[in-house]
C-alpha atoms as a PDB file:
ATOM      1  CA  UNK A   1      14.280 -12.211  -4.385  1.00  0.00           C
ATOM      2  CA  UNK A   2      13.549  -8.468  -5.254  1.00  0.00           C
ATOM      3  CA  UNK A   3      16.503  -8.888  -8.121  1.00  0.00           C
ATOM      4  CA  UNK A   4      13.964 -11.089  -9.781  1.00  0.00           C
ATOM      5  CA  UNK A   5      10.638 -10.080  -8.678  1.00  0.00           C
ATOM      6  CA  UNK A   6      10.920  -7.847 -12.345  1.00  0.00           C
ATOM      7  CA  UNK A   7      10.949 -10.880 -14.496  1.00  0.00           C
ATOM      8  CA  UNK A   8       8.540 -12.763 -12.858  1.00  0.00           C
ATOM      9  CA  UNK A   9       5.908  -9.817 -13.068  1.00  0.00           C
ATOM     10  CA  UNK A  10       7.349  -9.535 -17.049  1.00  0.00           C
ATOM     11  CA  UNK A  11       6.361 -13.175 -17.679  1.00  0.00           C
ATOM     12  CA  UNK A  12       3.407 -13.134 -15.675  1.00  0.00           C
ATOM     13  CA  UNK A  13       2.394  -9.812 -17.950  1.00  0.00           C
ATOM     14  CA  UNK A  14       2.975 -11.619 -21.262  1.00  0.00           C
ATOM     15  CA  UNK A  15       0.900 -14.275 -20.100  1.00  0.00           C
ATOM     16  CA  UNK A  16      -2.198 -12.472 -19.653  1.00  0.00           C
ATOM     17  CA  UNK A  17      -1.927 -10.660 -22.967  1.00  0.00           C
ATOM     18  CA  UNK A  18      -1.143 -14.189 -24.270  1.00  0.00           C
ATOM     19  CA  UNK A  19      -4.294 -15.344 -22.952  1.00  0.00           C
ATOM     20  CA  UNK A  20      -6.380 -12.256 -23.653  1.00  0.00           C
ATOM     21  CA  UNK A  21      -5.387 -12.225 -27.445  1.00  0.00           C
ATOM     22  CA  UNK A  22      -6.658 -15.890 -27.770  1.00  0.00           C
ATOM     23  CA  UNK A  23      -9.738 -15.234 -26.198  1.00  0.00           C
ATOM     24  CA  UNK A  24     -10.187 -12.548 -28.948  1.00  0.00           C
ATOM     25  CA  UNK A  25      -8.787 -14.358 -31.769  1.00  0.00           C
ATOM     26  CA  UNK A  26      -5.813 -11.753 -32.599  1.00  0.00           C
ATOM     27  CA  UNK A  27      -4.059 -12.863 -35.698  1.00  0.00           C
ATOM     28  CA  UNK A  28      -0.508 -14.549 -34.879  1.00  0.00           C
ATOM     29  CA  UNK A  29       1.269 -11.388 -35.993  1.00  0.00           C
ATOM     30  CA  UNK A  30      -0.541  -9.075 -33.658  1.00  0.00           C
ATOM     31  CA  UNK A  31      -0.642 -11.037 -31.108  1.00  0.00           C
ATOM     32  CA  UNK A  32       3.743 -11.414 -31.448  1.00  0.00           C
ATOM     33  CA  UNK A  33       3.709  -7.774 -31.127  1.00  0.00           C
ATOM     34  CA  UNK A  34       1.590  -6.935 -28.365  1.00  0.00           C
ATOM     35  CA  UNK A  35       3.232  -9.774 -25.837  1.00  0.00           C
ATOM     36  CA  UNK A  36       6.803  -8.266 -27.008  1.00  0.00           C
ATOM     37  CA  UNK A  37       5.767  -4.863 -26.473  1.00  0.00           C
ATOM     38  CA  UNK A  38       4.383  -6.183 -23.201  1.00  0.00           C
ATOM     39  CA  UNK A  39       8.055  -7.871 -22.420  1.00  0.00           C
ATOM     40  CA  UNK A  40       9.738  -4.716 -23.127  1.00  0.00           C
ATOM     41  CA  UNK A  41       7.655  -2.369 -21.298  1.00  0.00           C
ATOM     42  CA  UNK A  42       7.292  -4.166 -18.049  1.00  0.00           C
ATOM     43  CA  UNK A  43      11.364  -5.231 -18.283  1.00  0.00           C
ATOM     44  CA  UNK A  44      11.694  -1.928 -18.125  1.00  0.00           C
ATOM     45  CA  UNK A  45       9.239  -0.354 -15.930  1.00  0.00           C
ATOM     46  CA  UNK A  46      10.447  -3.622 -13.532  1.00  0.00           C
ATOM     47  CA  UNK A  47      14.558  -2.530 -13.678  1.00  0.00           C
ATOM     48  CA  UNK A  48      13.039   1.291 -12.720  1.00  0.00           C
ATOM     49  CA  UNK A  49      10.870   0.187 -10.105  1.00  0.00           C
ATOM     50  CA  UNK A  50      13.563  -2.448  -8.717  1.00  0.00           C
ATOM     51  CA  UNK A  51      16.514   0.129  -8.675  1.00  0.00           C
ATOM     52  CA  UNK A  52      13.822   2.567  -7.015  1.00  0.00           C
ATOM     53  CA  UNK A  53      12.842   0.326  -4.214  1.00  0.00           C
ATOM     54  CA  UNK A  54      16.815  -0.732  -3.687  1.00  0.00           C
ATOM     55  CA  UNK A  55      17.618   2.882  -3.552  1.00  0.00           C
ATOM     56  CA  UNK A  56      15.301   3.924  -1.061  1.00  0.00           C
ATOM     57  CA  UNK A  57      14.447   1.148   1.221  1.00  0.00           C
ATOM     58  CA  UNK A  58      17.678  -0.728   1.477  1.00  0.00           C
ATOM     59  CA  UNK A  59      20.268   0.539   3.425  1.00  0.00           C
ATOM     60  CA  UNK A  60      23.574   0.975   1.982  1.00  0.00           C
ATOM     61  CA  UNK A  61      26.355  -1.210   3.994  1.00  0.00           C
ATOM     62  CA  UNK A  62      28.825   0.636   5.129  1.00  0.00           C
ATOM     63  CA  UNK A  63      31.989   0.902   3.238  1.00  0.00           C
ATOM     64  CA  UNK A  64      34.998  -0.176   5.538  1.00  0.00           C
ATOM     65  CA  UNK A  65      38.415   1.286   4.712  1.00  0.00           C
ATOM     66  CA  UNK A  66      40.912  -0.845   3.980  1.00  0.00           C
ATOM     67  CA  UNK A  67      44.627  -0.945   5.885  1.00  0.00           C
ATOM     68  CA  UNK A  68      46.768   0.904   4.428  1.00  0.00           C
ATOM     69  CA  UNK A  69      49.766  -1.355   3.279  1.00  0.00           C
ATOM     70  CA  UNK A  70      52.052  -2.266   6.109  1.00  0.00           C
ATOM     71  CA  UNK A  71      55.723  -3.240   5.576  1.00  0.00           C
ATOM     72  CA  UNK A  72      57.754  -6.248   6.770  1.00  0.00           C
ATOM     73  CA  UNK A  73      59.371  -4.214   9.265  1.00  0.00           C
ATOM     74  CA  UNK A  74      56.008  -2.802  10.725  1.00  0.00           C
ATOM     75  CA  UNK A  75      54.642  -5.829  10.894  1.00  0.00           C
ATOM     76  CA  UNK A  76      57.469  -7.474  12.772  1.00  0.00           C
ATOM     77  CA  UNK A  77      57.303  -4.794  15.332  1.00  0.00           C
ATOM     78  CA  UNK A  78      53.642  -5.587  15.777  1.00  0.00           C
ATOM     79  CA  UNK A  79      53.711  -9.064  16.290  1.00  0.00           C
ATOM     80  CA  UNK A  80      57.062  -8.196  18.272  1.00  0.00           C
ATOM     81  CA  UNK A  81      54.751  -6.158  20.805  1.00  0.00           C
ATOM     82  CA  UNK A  82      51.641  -8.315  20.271  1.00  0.00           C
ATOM     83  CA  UNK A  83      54.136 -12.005  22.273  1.00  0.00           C
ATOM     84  CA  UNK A  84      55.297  -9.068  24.901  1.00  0.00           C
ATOM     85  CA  UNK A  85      51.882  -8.544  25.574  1.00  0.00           C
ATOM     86  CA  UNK A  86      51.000 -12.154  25.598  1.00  0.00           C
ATOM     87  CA  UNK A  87      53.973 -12.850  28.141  1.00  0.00           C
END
């Protein structure tokens, strides 16, 4: 949800200055301009904000090692030991 929460406020932005230059009767050319400049800015301001709140809130997982590469040989001895133990 947070990964999107930035385009929803973007759209929701560019529809109030949508609505605001009709109510003043903008010309079509300014009124282009202001809702992209509107898109860009809160993108942007939205991808800061996001990676802020993701970088401080959210805990990192963990990073679990991965097993080192075991051979055919080690392997048999495992399983070797693991039916001992299971007799």
């Amino acid at each position: 949800m947070i990964e999107k929460l930035h385009l929803y406020i973007t759209i929701i932005a560019a529809l109030i200055v949508n609505i605001c230059c009709i109510l003043i009767s903008n010309s079509l050319y300014i009124s282009v301009l202001y809702i992209i400049a509107t898109i860009v800015v809160f993108y942007i301001i939205g991808i800061l904000v996001r990676n802020f709140i993701i970088r401080n809130f959210y805990k990192e997982e963990e990073v679990q090692e991965e097993p080192e590469d075991v051979s055919e040989e080690e392997a048999l001895e495992i399983s070797e030991e693991q039916e001992e133990q299971l007799i």
